[in-house]
Protein backbone atom coordinates (compact mmCIF):
# COMPACT_ATOMS: atom_id res chain seq x y z
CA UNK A 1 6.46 -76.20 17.72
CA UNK A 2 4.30 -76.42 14.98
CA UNK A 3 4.63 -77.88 11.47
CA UNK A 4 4.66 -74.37 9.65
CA UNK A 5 6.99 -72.98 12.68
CA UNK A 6 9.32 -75.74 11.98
CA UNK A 7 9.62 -75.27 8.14
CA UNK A 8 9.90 -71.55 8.96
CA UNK A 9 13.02 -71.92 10.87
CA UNK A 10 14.59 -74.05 8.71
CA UNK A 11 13.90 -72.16 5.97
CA UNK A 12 15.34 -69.01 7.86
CA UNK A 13 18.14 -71.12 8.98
CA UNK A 14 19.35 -72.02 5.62
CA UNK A 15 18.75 -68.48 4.26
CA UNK A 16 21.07 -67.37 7.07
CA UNK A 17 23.39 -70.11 5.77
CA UNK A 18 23.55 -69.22 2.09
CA UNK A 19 24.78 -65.44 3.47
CA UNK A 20 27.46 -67.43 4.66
CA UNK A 21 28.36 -69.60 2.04
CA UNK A 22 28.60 -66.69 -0.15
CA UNK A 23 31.72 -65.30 1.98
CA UNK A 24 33.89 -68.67 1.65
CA UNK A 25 36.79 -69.60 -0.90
CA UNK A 26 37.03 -71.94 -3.91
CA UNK A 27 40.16 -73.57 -1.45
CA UNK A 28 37.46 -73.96 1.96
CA UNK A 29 34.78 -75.12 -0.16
CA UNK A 30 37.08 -77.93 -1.76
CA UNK A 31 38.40 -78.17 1.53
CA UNK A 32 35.07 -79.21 2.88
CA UNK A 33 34.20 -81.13 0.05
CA UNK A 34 37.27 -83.74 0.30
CA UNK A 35 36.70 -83.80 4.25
CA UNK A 36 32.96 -84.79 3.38
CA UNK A 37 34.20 -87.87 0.94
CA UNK A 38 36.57 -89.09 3.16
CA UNK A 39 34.07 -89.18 6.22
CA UNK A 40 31.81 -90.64 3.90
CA UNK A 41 33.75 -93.56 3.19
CA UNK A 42 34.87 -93.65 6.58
CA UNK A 43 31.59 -94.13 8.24
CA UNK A 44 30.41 -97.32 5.57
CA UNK A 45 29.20 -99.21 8.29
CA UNK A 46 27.15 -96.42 10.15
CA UNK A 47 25.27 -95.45 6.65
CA UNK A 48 24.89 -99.23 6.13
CA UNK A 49 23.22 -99.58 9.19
CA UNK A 50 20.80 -96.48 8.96
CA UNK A 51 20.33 -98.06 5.06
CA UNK A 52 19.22 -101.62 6.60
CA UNK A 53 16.68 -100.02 8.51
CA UNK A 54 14.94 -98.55 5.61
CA UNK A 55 15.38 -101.58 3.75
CA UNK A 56 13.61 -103.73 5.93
CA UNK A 57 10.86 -100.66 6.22
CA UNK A 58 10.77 -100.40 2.09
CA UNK A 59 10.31 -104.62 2.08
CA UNK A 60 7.62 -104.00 4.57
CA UNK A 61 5.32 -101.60 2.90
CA UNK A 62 5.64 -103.70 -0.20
CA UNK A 63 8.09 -101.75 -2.33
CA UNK A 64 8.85 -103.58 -5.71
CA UNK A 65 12.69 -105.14 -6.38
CA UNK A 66 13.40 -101.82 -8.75
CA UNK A 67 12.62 -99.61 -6.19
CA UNK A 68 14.43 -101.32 -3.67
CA UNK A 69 17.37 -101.12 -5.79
CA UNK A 70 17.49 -97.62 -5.73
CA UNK A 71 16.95 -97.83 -2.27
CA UNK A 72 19.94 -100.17 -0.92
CA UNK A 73 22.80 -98.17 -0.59
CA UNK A 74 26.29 -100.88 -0.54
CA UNK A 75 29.75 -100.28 0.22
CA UNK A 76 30.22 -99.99 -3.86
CA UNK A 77 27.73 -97.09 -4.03
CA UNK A 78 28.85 -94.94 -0.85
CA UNK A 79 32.44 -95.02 -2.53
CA UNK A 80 30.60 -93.68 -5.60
CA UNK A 81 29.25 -91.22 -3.36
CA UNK A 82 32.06 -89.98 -2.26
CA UNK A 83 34.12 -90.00 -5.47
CA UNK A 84 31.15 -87.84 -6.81
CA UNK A 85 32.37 -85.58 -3.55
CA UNK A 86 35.86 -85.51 -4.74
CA UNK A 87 35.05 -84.82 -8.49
CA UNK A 88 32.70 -82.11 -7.59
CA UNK A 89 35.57 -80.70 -5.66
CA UNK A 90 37.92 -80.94 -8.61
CA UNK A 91 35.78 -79.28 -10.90
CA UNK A 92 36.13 -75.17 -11.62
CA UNK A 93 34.00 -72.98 -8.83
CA UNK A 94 31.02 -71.45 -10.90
CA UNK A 95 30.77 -68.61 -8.89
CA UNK A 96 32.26 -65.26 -10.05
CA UNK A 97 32.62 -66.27 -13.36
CA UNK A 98 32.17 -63.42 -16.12
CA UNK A 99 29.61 -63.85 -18.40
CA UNK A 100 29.91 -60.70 -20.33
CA UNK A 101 31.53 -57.35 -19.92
CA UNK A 102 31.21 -54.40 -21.95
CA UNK A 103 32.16 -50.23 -21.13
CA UNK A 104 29.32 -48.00 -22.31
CA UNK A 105 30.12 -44.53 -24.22
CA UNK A 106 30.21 -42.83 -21.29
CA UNK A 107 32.65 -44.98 -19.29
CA UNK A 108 30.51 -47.06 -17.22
CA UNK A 109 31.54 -50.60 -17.62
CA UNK A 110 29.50 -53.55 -16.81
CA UNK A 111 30.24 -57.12 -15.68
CA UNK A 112 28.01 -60.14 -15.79
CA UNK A 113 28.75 -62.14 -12.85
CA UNK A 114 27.83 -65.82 -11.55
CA UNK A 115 26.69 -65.95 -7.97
CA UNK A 116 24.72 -68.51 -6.17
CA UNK A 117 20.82 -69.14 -6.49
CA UNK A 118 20.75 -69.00 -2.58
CA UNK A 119 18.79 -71.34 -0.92
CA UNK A 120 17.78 -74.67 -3.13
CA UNK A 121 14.79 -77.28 -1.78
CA UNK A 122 15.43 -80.73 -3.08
CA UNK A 123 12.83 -83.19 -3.00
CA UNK A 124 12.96 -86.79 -4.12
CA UNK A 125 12.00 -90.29 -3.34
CA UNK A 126 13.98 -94.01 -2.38
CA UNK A 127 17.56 -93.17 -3.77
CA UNK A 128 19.61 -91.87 -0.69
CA UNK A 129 23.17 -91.05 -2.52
CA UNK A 130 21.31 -87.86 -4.05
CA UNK A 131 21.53 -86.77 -0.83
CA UNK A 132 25.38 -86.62 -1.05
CA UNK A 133 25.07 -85.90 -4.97
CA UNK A 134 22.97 -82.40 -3.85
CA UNK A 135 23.70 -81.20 -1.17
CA UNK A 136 27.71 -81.60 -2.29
CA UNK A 137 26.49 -79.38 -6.08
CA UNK A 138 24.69 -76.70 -3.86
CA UNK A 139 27.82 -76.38 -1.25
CA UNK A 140 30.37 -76.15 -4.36
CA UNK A 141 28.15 -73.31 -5.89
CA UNK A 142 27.29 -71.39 -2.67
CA UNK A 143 23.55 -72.46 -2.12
CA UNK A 144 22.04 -73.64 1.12
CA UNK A 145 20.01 -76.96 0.61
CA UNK A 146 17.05 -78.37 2.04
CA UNK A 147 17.05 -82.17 1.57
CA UNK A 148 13.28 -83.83 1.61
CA UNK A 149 13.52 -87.58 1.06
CA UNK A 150 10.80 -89.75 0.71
CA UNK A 151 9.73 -91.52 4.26
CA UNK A 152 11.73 -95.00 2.70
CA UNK A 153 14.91 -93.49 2.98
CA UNK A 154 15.02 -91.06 6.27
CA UNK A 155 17.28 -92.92 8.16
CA UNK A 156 19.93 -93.26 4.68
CA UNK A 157 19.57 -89.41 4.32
CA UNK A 158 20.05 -88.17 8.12
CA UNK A 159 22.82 -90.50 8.23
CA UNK A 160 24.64 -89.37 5.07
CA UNK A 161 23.88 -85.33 5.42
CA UNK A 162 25.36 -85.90 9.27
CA UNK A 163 28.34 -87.80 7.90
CA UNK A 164 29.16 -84.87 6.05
CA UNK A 165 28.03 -81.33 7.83
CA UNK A 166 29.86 -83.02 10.64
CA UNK A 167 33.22 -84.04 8.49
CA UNK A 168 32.99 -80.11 7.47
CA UNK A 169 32.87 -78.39 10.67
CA UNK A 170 36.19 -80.41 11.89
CA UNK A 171 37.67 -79.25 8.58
CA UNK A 172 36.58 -75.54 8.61
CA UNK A 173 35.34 -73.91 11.26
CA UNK A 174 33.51 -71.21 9.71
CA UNK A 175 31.30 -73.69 7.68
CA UNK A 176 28.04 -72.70 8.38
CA UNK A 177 26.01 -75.40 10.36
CA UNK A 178 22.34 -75.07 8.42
CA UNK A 179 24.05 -74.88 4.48
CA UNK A 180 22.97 -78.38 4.71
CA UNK A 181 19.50 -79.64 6.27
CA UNK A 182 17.36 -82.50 6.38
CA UNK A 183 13.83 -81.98 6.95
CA UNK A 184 13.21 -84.57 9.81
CA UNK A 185 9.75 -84.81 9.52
CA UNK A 186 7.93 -87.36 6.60
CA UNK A 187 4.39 -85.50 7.09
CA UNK A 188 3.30 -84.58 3.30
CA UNK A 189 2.04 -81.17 4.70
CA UNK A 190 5.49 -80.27 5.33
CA UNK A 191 6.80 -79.78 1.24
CA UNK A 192 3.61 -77.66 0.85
CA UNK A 193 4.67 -75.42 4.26
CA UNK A 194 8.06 -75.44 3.16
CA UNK A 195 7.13 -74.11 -0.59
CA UNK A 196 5.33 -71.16 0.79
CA UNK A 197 8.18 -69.59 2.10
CA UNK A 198 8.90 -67.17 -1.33
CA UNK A 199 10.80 -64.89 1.43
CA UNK A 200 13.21 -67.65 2.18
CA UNK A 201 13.73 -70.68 -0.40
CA UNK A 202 14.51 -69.87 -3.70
CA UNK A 203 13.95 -72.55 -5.65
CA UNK A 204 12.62 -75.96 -5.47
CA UNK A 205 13.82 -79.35 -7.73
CA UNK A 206 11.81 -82.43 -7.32
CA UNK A 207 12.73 -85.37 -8.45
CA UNK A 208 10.95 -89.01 -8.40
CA UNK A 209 8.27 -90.10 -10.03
CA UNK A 210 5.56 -88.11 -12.02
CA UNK A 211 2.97 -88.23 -9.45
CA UNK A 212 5.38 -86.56 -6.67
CA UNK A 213 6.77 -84.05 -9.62
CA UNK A 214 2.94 -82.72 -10.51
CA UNK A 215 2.68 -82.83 -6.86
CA UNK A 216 5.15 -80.52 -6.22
CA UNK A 217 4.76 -78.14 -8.99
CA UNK A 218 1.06 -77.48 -8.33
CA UNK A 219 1.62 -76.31 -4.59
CA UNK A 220 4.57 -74.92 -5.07
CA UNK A 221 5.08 -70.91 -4.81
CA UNK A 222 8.73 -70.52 -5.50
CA UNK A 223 9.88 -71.64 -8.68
CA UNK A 224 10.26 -75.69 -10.02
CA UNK A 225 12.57 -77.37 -12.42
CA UNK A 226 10.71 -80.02 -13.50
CA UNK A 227 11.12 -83.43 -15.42
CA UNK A 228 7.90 -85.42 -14.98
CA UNK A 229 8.99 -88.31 -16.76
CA UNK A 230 11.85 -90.25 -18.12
CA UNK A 231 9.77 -92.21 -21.49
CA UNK A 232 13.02 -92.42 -23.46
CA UNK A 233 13.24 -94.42 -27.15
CA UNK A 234 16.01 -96.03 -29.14
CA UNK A 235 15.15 -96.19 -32.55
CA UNK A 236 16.76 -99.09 -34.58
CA UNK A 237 17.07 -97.78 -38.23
CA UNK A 238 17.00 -99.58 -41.70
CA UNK A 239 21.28 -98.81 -41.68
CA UNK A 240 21.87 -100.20 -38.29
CA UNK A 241 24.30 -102.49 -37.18
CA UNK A 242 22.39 -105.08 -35.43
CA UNK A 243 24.86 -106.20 -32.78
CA UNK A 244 25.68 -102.70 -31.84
CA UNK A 245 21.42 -102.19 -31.54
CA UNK A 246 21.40 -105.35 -29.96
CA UNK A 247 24.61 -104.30 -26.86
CA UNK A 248 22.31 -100.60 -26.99
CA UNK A 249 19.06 -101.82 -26.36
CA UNK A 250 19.91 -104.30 -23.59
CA UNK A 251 22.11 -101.70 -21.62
CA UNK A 252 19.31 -99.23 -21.96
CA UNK A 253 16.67 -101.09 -20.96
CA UNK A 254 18.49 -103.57 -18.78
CA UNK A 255 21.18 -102.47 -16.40
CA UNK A 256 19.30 -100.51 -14.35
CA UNK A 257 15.77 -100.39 -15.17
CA UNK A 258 14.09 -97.89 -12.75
CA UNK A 259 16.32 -94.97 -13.16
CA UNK A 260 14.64 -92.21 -15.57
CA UNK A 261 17.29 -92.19 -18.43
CA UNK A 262 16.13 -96.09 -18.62
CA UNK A 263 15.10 -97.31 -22.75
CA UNK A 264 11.18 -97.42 -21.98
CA UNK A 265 10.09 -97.77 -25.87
CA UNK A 266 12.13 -99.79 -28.80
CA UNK A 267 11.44 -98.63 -32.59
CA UNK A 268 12.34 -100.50 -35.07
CA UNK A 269 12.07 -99.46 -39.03
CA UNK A 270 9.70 -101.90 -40.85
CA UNK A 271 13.06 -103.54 -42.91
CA UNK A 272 14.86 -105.22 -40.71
CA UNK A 273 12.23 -105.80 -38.15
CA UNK A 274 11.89 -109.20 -38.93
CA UNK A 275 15.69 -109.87 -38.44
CA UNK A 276 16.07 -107.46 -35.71
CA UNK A 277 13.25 -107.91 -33.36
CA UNK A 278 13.18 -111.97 -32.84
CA UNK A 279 16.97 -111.62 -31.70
CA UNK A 280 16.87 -108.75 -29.61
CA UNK A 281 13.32 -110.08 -27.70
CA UNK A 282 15.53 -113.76 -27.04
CA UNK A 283 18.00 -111.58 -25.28
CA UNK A 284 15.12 -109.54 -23.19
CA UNK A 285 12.90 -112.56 -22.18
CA UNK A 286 16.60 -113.96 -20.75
CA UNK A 287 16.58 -110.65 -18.34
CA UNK A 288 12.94 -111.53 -17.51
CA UNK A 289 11.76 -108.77 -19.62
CA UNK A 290 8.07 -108.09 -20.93
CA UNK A 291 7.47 -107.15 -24.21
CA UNK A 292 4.39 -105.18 -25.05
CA UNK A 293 3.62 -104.90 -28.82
CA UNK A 294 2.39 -103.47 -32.06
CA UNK A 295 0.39 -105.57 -34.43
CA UNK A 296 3.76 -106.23 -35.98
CA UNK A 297 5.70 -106.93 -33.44
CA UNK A 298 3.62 -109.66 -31.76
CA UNK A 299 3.20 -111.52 -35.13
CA UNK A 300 6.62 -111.77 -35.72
CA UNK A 301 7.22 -113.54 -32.31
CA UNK A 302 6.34 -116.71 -30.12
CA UNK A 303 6.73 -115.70 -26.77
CA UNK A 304 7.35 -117.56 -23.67
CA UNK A 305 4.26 -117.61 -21.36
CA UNK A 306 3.53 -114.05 -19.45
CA UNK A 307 6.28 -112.37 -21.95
CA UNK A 308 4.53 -110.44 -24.72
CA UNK A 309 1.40 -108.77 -24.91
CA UNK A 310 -0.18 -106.35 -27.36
CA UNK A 311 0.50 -102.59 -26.11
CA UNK A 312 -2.26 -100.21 -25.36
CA UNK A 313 -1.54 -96.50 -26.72
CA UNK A 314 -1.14 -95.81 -22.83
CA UNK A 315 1.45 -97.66 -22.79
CA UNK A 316 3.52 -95.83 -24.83
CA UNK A 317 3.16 -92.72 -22.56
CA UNK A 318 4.48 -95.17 -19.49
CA UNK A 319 7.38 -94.59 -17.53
CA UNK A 320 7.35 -98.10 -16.48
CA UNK A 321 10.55 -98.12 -13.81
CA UNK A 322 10.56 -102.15 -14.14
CA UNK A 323 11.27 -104.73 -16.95
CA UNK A 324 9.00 -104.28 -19.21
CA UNK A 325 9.54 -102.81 -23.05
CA UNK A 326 7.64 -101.38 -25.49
CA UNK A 327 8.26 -102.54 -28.74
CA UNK A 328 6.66 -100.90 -31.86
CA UNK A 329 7.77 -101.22 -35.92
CA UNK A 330 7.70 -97.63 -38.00
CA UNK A 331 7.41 -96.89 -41.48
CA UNK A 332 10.43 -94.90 -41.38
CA UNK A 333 12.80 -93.04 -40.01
CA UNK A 334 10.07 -89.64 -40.28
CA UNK A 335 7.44 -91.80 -38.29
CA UNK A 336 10.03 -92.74 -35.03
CA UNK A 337 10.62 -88.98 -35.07
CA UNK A 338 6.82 -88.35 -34.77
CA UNK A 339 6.41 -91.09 -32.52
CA UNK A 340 8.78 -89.66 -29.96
CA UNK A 341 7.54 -86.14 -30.52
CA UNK A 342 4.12 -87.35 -29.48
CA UNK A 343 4.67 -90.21 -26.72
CA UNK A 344 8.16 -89.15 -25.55
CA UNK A 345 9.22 -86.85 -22.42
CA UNK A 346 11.52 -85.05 -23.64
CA UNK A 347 13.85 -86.44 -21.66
CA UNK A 348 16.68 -89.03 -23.70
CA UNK A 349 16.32 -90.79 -26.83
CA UNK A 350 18.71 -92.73 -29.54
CA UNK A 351 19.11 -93.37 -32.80
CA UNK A 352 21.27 -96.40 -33.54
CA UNK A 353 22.33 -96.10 -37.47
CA UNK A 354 25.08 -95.72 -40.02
CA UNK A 355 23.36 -93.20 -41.67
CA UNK A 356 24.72 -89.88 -40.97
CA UNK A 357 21.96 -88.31 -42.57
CA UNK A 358 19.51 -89.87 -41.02
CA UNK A 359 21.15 -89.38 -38.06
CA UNK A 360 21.42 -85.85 -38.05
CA UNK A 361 17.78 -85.50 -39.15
CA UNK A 362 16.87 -87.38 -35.93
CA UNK A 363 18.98 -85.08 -33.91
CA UNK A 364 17.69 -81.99 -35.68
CA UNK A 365 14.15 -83.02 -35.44
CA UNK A 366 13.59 -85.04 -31.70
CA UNK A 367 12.84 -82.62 -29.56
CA UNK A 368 14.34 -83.81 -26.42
CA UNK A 369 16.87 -82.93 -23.74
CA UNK A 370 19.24 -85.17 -24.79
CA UNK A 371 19.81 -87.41 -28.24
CA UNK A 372 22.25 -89.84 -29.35
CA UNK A 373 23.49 -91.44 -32.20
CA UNK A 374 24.88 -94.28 -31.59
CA UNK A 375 24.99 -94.42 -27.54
CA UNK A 376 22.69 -95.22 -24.95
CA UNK A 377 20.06 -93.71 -23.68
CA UNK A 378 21.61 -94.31 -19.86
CA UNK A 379 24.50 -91.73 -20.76
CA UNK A 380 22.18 -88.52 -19.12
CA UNK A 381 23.61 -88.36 -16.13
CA UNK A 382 26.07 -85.29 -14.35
CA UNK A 383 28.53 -87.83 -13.59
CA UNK A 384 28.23 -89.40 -17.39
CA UNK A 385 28.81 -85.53 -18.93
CA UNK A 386 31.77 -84.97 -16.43
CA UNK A 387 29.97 -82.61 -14.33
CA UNK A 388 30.96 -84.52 -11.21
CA UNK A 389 27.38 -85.12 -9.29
CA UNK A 390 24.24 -84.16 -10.87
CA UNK A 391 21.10 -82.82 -8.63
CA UNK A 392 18.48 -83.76 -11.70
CA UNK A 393 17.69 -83.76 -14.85
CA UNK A 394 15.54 -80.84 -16.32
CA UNK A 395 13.35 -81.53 -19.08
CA UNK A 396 12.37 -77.69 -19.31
CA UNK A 397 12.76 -75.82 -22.11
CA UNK A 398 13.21 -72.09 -20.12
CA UNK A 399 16.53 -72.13 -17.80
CA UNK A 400 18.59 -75.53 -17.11
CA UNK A 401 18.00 -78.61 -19.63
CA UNK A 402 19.04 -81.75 -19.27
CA UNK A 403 21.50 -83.41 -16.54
CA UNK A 404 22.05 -79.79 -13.91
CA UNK A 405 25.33 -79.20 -12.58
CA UNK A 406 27.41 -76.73 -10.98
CA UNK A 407 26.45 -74.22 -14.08
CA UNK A 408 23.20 -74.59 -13.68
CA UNK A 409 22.63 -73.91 -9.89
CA UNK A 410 24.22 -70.05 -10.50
CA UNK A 411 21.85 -67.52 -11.28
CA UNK A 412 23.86 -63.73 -12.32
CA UNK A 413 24.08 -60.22 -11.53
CA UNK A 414 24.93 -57.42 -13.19
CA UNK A 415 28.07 -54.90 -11.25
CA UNK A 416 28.40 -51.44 -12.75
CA UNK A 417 31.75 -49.78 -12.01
CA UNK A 418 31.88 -45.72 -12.74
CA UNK A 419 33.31 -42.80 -12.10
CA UNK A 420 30.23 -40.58 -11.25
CA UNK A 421 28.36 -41.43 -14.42
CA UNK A 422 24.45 -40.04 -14.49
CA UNK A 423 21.92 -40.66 -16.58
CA UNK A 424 20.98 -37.48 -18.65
């Protein structure tokens, strides 16, 4: 069989599937969903294994210690997995939900509804529990899913998607077989068959790094939700409290630093930059991190060998994924907005302050997907917003924004109920 024959039938397979899934109950769907967590858990060692393998491929081909990190998949993160399974399951079933509802003059009444998108393509690269994370969002809102992984993880993802369609077939017997599909093959040429296939996949998410996003969007015929990048700021304002900046700007940039909602640029208004910065870079260059600075910045510090260097405008368009930090000092609170306006992503930024004016400007004014006062920047995340999994993060301004949930993978319809109405 052929490339394009094989992304053919599994595009007709999950079509098929998402017929299906449209017939079950809130009660077999959670059903399936607890099954899947359980099995999940259960089968630790066999995911382990299949995660090992890619592993030892990803140290191989040379993949750096932040990607790795997303790659390695430990008994701590497949129970996380399959709590996000369980919380999914707890949450509300999108589906049917009315939207609006009105009667017309002459009697015909109208309903809104929820239903399902249909049949989802999810794309991504090195972090195997969003196979659990989407294919468990599209099952809970009725969509068939098409899981692409990036060649590092295929073992991690046919392991974990068999875990589960397995675990829900013993629990329900009716549960369609193809509502959940890996594409076995790592040839490139397969996303761009697969994204052909208008008749059969509805819509596509990517979601790795910008090169694979841009990728994805420019081949694609069916519709993308996109975030390209994840260049998120905390700005450190004249009113701040310094150790709350200080715990902020380390967990931001810090606890995980090659996930997207990850601090990639630190502002810091011109008054307190020569009490803030010194302190906070002591506590980066302890976590190994690089600074790269403004004028300002690098004459206010002495740096330990290899840790600071003067930042290139590039760099503050840089998703970096690794430990390294711009750090840049701004006239004033207008100037950070501007800054992120111009450099940001639109993805997550902060504003760390006691000024609830100033605060409010910044959330008025940045035009992101998400903004904080007070928080971190690592709070953009399904689980974080109690939306159970998440299967991305939109940065789009035209349908979902920001961490996408079970809300945001319904579509509607409109159902007209009459009693022999016509239009005159």
């Amino acid at each position: 069989m052929s490339l394009t024959e094989q992304m053919i039938e599994l595009a007709r397979q999950a079509k098929a599937a998402s017929r299906e899934l449209s017939k079950l109950t809130t009660t077999q769907k959670n059903a399936c969903l607890l099954a899947m967590a359980s099995a999940l858990e259960n089968s630790k060692d066999e995911i382990a294994r299949a995660n090992d393998l890619d592993m030892i491929g990803g140290r191989e081909s040379g993949l750096s210690s932040a990607m790795l990190d997303r790659l390695k998949l430990d008994e701590k993160r497949i129970r996380t997995m399959a709590q996000g399974l369980r919380e999914v399951a707890a949450l509300s079933d999108p589906v049917g939900r009315i939207m609006d509802e009105r009667v017309r003059p002459n009697g015909l009444k109208l309903q809104k509804i929820t239903t399902p998108i249909g049949v989802v393509v999810i794309i991504y690269e090195s972090r195997p529990n969003v196979t659990a994370d989407a294919a468990s969002l599209c099952f809970k809102s009725g969509n068939a899913t098409i899981l692409r992984g990036g060649k590092e993880a295929i073992h991690s993802n046919r392991a974990i998607a068999t875990v589960m369609v397995e675990a829900a077939r013993r629990e329900l017997a009716i549960f369609p077989e193809h509502a959940i599909q890996v594409v076995a093959t790592t040839e490139r040429e397969a996303i761009k068959e697969l994204l052909s296939l208008t008749q059969y996949i509805d819509l596509c998410m990517p979601r790795g790094g910008e090169g694979l996003i841009r990728a994805v969007a420019e081949c694609s015929k069916v519709p993308v939700i996109k975030h390209y990048k994840g260049v998120c700021h905390i700005f450190v304002d004249s009113e701040a409290d310094l150790e709350m900046a200080d715990s902020i700007v380390m967990n931001a940039k810090c606890q995980r630093p090659a996930v997207c909602n990850a601090a990639e640029t630190l502002l810091v208004e011109k008054s307190i930059a020569g009490r803030f910065i010194p302190r906070i870079a002591a506590r980066l260059w302890e976590k190994n991190v690089e600074i790269r600075g403004d004028d300002a910045t690098c004459a206010a510090l002495i740096s330990p060998s290899g840790k600071l260097r003067p930042a290139a405008d590039q760099d503050y368009f840089t998703e970096y994924n690794d430990y390294i930090l711009n750090v840049r000092v701004v006239d004033d609170l207008k100037q950070a907005i501007d800054h992120i306006n111009h450099y940001g992503s639109s993805h997550s930024d902060t504003i760390v302050t006691r000024n609830e004016t100033h605060a409010k400007q910044f959330l008025a004014e940045v035009d992101s997907a998400a903004v904080y006062w007070n928080a971190s920047t690592r709070f953009t995340d399904g689980g974080e917003f109690g939306m159970g999994a998440e299967i991305g993060i939109s940065t789009d301004k035209i349908g979902a924004r920001g961490p996408m949930g079970l809300d945001e993978l319904c579509t509607y319809k409109w159902m007209g109920f009459g009693s022999g109405q016509i239009r005159a």
